[in-house]
Protein backbone atom coordinates (compact mmCIF):
# COMPACT_ATOMS: atom_id res chain seq x y z
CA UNK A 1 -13.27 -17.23 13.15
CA UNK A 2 -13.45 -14.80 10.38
CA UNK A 3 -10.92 -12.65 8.79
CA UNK A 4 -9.77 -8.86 8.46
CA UNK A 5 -9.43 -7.47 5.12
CA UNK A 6 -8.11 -4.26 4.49
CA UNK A 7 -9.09 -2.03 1.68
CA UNK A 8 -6.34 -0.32 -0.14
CA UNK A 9 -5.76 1.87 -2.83
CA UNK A 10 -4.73 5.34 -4.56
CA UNK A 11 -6.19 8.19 -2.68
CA UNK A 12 -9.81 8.73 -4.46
CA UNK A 13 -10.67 5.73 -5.78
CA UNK A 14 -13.07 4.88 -3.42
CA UNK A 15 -12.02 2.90 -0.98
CA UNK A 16 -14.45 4.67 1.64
CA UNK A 17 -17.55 5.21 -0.24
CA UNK A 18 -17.26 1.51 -0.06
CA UNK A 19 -16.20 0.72 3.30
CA UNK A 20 -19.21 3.13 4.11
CA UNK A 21 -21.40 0.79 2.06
CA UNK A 22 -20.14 -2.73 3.71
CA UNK A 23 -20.45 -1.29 7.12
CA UNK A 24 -23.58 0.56 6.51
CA UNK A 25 -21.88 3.58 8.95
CA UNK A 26 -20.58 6.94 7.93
CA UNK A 27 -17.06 6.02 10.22
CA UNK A 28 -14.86 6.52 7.09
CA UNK A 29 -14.94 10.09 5.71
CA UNK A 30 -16.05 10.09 1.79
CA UNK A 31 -14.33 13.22 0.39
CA UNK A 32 -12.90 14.26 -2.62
CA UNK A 33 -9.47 15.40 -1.50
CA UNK A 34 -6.18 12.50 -0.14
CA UNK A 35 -6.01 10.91 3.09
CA UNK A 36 -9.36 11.77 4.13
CA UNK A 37 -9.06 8.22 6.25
CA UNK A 38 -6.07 9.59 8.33
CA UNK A 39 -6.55 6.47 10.89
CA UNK A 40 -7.65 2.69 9.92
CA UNK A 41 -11.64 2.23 10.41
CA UNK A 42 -12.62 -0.69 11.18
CA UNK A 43 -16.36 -2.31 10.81
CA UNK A 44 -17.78 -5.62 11.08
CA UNK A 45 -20.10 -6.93 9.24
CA UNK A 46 -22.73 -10.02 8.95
CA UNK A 47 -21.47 -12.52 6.28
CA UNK A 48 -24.86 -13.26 4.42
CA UNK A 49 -25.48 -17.15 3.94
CA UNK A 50 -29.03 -17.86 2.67
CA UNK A 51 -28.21 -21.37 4.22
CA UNK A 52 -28.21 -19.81 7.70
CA UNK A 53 -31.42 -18.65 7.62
CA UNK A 54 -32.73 -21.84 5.83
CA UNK A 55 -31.27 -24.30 8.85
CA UNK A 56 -32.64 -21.70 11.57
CA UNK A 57 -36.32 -22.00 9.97
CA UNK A 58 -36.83 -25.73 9.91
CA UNK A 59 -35.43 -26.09 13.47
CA UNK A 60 -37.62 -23.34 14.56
CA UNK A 61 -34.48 -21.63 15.96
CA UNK A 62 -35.61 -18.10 17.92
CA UNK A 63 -32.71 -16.41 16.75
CA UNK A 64 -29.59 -16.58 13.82
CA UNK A 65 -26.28 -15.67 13.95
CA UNK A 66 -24.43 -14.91 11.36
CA UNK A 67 -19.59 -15.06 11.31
CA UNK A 68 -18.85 -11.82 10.96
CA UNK A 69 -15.61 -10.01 8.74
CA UNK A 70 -13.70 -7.29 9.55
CA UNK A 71 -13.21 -4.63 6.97
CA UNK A 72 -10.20 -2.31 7.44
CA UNK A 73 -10.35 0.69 5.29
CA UNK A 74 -6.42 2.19 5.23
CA UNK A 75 -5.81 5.58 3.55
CA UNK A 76 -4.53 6.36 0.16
CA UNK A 77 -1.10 4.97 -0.63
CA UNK A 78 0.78 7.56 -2.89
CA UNK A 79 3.75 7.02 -4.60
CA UNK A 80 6.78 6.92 -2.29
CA UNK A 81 5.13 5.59 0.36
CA UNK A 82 7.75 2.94 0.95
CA UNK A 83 9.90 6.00 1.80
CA UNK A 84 7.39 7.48 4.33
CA UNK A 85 5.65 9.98 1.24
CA UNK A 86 1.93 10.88 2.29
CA UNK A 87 2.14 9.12 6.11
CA UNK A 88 2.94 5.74 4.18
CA UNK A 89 4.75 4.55 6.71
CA UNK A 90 1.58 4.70 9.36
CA UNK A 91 -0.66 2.98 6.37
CA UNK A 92 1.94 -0.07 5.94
CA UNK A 93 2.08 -0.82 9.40
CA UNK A 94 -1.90 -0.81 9.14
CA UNK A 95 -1.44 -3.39 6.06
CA UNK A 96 0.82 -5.59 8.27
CA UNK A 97 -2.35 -6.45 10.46
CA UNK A 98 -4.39 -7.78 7.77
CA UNK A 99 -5.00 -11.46 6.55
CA UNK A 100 -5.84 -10.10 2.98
CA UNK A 101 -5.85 -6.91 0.93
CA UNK A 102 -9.10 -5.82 -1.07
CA UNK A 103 -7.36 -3.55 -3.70
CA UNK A 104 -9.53 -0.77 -5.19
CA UNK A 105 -8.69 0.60 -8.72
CA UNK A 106 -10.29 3.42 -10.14
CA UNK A 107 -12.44 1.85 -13.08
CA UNK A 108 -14.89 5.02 -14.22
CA UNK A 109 -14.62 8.23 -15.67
CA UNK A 110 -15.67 11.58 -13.24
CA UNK A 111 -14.14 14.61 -13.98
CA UNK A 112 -15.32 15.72 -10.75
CA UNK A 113 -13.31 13.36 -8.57
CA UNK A 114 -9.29 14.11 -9.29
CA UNK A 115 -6.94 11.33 -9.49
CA UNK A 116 -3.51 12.10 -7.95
CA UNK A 117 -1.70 11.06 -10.77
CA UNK A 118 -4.32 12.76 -13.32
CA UNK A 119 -4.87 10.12 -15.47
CA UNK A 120 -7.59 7.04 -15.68
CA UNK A 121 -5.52 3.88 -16.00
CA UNK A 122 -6.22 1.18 -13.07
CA UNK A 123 -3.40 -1.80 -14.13
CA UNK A 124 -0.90 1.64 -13.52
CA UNK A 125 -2.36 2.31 -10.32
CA UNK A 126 -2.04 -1.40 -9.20
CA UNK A 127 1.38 -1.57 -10.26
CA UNK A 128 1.76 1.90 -8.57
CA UNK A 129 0.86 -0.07 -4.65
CA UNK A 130 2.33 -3.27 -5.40
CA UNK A 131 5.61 -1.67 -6.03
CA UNK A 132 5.13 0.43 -2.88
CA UNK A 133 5.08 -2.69 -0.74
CA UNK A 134 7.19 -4.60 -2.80
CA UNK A 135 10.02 -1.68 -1.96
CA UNK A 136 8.74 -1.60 1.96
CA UNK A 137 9.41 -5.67 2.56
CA UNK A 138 13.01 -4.62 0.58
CA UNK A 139 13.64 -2.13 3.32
CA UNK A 140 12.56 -4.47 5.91
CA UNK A 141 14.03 -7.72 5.21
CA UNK A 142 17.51 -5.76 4.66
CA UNK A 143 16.97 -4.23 8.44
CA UNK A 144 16.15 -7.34 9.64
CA UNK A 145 18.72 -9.18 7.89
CA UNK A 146 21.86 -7.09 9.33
CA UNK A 147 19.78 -8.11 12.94
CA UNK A 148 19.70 -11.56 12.99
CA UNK A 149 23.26 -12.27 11.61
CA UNK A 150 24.83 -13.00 15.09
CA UNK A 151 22.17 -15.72 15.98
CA UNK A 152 22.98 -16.72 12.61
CA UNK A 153 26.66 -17.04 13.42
CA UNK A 154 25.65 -18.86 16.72
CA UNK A 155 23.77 -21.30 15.19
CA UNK A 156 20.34 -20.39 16.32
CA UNK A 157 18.05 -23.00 14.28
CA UNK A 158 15.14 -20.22 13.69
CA UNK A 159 17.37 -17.38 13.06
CA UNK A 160 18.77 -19.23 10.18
CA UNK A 161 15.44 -20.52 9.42
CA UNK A 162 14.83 -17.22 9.34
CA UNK A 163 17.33 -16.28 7.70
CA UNK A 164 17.07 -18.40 4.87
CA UNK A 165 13.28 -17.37 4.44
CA UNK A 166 14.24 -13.58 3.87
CA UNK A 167 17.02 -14.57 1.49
CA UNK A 168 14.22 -16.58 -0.63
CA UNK A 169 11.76 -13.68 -0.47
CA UNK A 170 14.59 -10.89 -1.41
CA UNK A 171 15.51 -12.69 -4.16
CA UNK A 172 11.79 -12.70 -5.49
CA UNK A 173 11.66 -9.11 -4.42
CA UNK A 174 14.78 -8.10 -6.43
CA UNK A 175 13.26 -9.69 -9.60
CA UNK A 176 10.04 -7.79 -9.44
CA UNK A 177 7.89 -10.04 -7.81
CA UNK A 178 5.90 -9.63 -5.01
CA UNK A 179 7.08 -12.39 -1.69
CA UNK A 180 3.67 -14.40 -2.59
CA UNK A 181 5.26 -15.82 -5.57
CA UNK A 182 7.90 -17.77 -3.58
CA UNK A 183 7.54 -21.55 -3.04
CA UNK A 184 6.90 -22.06 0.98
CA UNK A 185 7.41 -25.97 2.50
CA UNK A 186 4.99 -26.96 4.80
CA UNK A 187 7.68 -26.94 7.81
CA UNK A 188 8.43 -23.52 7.12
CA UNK A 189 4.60 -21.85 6.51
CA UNK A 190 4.46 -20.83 10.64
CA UNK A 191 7.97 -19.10 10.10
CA UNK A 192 7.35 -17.39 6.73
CA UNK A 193 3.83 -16.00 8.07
CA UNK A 194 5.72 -14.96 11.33
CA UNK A 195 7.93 -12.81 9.00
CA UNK A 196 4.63 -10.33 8.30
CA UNK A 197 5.53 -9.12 4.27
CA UNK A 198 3.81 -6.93 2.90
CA UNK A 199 3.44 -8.53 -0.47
CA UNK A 200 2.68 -12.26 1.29
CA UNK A 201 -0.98 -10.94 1.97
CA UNK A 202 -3.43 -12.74 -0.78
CA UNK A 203 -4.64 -9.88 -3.23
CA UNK A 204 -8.37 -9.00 -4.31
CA UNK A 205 -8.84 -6.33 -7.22
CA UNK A 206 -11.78 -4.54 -6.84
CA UNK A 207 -12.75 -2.80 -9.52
CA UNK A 208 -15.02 -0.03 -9.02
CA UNK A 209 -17.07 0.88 -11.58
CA UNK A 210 -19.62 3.14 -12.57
CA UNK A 211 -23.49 2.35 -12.38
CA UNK A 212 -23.91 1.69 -15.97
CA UNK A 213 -21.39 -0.74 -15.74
CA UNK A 214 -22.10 -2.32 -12.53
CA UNK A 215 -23.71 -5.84 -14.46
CA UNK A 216 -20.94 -6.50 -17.06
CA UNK A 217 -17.69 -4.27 -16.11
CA UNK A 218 -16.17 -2.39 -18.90
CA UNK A 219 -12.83 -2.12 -20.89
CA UNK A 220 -10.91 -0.96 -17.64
CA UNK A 221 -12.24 -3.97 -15.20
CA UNK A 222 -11.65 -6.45 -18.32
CA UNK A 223 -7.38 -5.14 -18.33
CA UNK A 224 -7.36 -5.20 -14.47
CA UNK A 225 -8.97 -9.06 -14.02
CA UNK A 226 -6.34 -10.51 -17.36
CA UNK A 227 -3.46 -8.69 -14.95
CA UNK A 228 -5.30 -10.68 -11.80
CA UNK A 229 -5.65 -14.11 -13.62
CA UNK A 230 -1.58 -13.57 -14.97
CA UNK A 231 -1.02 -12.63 -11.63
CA UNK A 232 -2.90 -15.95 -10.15
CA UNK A 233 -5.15 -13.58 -8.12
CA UNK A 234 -8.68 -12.79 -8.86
CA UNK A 235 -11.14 -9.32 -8.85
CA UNK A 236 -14.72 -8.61 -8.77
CA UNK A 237 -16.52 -5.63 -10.74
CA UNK A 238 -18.48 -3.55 -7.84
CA UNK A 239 -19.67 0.07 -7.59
CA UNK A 240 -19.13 1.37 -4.94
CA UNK A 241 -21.78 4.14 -5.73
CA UNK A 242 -24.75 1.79 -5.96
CA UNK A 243 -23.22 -0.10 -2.95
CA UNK A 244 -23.87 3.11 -1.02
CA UNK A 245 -27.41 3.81 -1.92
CA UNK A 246 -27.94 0.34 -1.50
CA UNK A 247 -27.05 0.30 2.41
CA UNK A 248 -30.12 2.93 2.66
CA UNK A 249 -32.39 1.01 1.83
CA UNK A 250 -34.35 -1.82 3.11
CA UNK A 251 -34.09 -5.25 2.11
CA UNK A 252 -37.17 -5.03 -0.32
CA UNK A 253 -36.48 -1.65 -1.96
CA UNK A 254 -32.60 -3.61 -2.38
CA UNK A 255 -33.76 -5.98 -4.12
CA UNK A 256 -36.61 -3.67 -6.54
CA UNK A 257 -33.28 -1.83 -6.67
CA UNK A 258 -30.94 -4.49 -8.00
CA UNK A 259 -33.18 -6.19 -10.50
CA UNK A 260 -33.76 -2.78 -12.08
CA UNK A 261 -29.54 -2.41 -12.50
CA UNK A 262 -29.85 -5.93 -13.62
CA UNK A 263 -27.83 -6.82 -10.94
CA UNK A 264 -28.76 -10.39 -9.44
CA UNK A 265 -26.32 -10.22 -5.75
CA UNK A 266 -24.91 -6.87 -4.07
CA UNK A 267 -21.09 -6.26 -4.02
CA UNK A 268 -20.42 -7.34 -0.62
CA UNK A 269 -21.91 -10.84 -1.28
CA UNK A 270 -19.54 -10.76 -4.34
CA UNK A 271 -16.75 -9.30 -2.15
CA UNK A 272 -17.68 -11.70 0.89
CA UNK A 273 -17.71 -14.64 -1.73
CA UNK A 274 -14.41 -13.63 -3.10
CA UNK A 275 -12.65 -13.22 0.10
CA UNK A 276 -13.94 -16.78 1.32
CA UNK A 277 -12.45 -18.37 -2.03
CA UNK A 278 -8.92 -16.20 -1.78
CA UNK A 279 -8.01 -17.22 2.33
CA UNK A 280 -9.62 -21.08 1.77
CA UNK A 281 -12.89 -20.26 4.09
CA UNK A 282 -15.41 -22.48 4.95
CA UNK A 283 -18.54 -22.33 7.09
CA UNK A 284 -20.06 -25.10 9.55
CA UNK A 285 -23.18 -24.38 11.16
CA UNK A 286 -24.37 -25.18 14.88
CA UNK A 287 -28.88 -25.52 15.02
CA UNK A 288 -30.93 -25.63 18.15
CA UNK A 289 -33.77 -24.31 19.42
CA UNK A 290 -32.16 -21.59 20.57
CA UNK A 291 -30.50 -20.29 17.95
CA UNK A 292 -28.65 -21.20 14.30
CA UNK A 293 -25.57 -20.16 14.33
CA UNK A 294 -22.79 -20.06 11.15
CA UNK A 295 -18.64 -19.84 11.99
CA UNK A 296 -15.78 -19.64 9.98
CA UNK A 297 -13.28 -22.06 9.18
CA UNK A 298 -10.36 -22.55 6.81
CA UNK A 299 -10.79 -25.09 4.21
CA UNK A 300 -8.86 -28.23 5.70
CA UNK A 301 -9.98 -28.15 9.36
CA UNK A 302 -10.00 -31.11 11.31
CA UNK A 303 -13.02 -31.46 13.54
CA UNK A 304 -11.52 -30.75 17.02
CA UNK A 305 -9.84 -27.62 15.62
CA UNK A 306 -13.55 -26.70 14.10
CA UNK A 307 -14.92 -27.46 18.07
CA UNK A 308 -12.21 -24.80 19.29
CA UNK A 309 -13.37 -21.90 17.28
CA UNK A 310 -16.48 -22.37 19.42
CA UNK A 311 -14.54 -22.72 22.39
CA UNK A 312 -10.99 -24.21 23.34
CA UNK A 313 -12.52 -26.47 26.05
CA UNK A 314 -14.63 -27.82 22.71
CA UNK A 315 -11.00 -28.86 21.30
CA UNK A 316 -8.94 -29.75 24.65
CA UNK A 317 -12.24 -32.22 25.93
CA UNK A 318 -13.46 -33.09 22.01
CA UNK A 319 -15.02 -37.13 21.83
CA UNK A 320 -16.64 -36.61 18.79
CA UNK A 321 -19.00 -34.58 16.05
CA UNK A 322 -22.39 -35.71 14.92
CA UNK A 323 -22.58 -34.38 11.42
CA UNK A 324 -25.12 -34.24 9.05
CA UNK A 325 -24.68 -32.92 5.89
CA UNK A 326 -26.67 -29.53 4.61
CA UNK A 327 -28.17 -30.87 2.16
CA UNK A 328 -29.76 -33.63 4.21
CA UNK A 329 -30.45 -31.44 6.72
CA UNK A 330 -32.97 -29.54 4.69
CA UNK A 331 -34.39 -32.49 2.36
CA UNK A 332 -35.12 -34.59 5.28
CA UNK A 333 -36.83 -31.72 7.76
CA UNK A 334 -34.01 -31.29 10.49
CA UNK A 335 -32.09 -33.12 12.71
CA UNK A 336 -34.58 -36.00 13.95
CA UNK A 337 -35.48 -36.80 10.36
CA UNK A 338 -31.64 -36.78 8.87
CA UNK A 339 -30.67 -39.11 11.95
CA UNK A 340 -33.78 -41.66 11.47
CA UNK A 341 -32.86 -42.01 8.06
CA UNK A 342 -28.82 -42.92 8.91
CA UNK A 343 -27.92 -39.00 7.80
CA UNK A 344 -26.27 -38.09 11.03
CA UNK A 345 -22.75 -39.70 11.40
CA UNK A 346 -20.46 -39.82 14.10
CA UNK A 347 -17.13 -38.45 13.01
CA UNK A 348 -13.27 -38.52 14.99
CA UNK A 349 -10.78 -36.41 15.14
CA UNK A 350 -9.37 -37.01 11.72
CA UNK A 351 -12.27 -35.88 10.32
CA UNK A 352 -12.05 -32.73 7.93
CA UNK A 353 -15.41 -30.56 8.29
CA UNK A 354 -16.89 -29.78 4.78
CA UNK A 355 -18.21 -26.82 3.68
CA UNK A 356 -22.25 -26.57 5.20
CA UNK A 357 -21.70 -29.21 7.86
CA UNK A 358 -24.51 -29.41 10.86
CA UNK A 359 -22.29 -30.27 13.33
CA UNK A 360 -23.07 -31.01 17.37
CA UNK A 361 -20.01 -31.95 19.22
CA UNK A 362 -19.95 -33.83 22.20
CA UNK A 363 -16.71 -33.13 24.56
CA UNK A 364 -15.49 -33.78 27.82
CA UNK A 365 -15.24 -31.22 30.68
């Protein structure tokens, strides 16, 4: 599996000079004027993993293949959106569909690219969309409030669930604080993800900068990631400029490129990285002859549920995995080395798949 992310923010911040970037496509209009993106592009791209490519070459595979991510670049939210100002409602529903929301704030000074409020200040402009959806999952857990209360009345066990789920997340809501911040039991996590809030969906601030700043950040990033850590979300510093005229060039002009902006990684690892650590991702591999190949999984996995993101006959028919660690892997040479030196173990279906696993599972038909 991998995972959608949608890119949100303030009209002309931009949110599609870097989607253009991370997809390498022109399929998001860059201009200088609001809701240039009228519908939701969507692109997938290649996770990078040097470890991929490492696995692939010592088993001699004849081809890699990288998990993919799904970026989701959503117009500008204005103010008022909540209330249907500047197509909001359109972009919300588009926000709904998302596991996680890359938030772009406006961390450079151009006086050639407007800002619709006219003013530089990027913990204003946060505030400015969280509010938005804050005020949307309001409207919508008041609708479906006055909905459920019959099944309520007739003692339908998930409509008061239910019930009882909205009433914890409006009272967060009413306070000023996004759903996120409410305390979910195990039991109830299936229900209270079923419920689709807005302000549930795990927040990354990306804070685009100009070239100059691109290494370090600058006095704007450094307000926007203390707001993220009081918050108990995170941010990375990208620009989405050099991000651009990075996805024109080949891999060795990138990296000539990068050294000389003393940069050591491009923003989408850095975005990629970030994403993996804010949903709890985790990669196993799969090495043969034929090919290497790297899928997603979230941290926690058990080792049949890791089989069925290959395939759900993997899961349903699962006996066991033979695992062998990455690291043993590559010191000992491959598979035939790591399994005459003891490397390659046998693991159940309580096992938990760790990060960089070289797993083969064996599963009956």
């Amino acid at each position: 599996m991998g995972f959608k992310m949608g890119i949100v923010g303030l009209p002309n911040v931009g949110k599609s000079t870097l989607f253009n970037a991370l997809t390498r496509t022109a399929a998001a209009q860059a201009a200088n004027f609001p809701f240039c993106t009228i519908e939701p592009n969507v692109g997938d791209v290649a996770v990078p993993d040097a470890r991929l490519d490492k696995l692939a070459q010592i088993a001699g595979s004849k081809q890699t293949i990288p998990t993919r991510m799904t970026f989701v670049d959503i117009a500008g939210l204005v103010k008022g959106a909540s209330k249907g100002e500047g197509l909001g409602n359109q972009f919300l529903a588009n926000i709904r569909e998302v596991d996680a929301i890359a938030h772009v704030v406006r961390c450079f000074e151009d006086d050639d690219v407007t800002h619709v409020d006219n003013r530089i200040d990027p913990v204003a402009d946060a505030e400015t969309i969280e509010t938005e959806l804050m005020l949307a999952d309001i409207e919508s857990i008041e609708k479906r409030m006055v909905n459920i209360t019959r099944k309520v009345r007739g003692g339908d066990k998930e409509a008061v669930q239910q019930e009882r789920l909205l009433k914890a997340a409006l009272a967060a809501l009413e306070e000023g604080k996004p759903a996120r911040t409410v305390d979910v039991d195990d039991e109830d996590r299936r229900a209270w993800k079923m419920l689709q809030l807005l302000t549930t969906k795990p927040v990354l601030y990306v804070c685009n900068v100009g070239e100059a700043d691109a290494a370090e950040g600058n006095e704007l990033s450094a307000r926007v990631g203390e707001m993220a850590a009081a918050q108990g979300n995170s941010h990375v510093i990208i620009s989405a400029q050099i991000e651009e005229e990075i996805s024109q060039l080949d891999a060795d002009e990138a990296e000539m490129f990068l050294t000389e902006m003393g940069l050591d990684e491009a923003g989408l690892n850095r975005l990629i990285k970030a994403g993996y650590e804010l949903l709890h991702l985790e990669t196993y591999f799969t090495v043969g002859p034929k090919e290497a190949r790297a899928w997603t999984i979230r941290a926690g996995t058990t080792a049949p549920k890791a089989a069925g993101v290959i395939h759900g006959d993997f899961e349903r028919g699962f006996i066991r995995a033979e695992t062998i660690a990455y690291d043993d892997f590559v010191n000992l040479g491959g598979e035939q080395p790591a399994k005459e030196a003891g490397k390659m173990r046998a693991e159940g279906k309580a096992y938990i798949v760790k990060d960089g696993d070289v797993l083969h599972f064996l599963f009956n038909t």
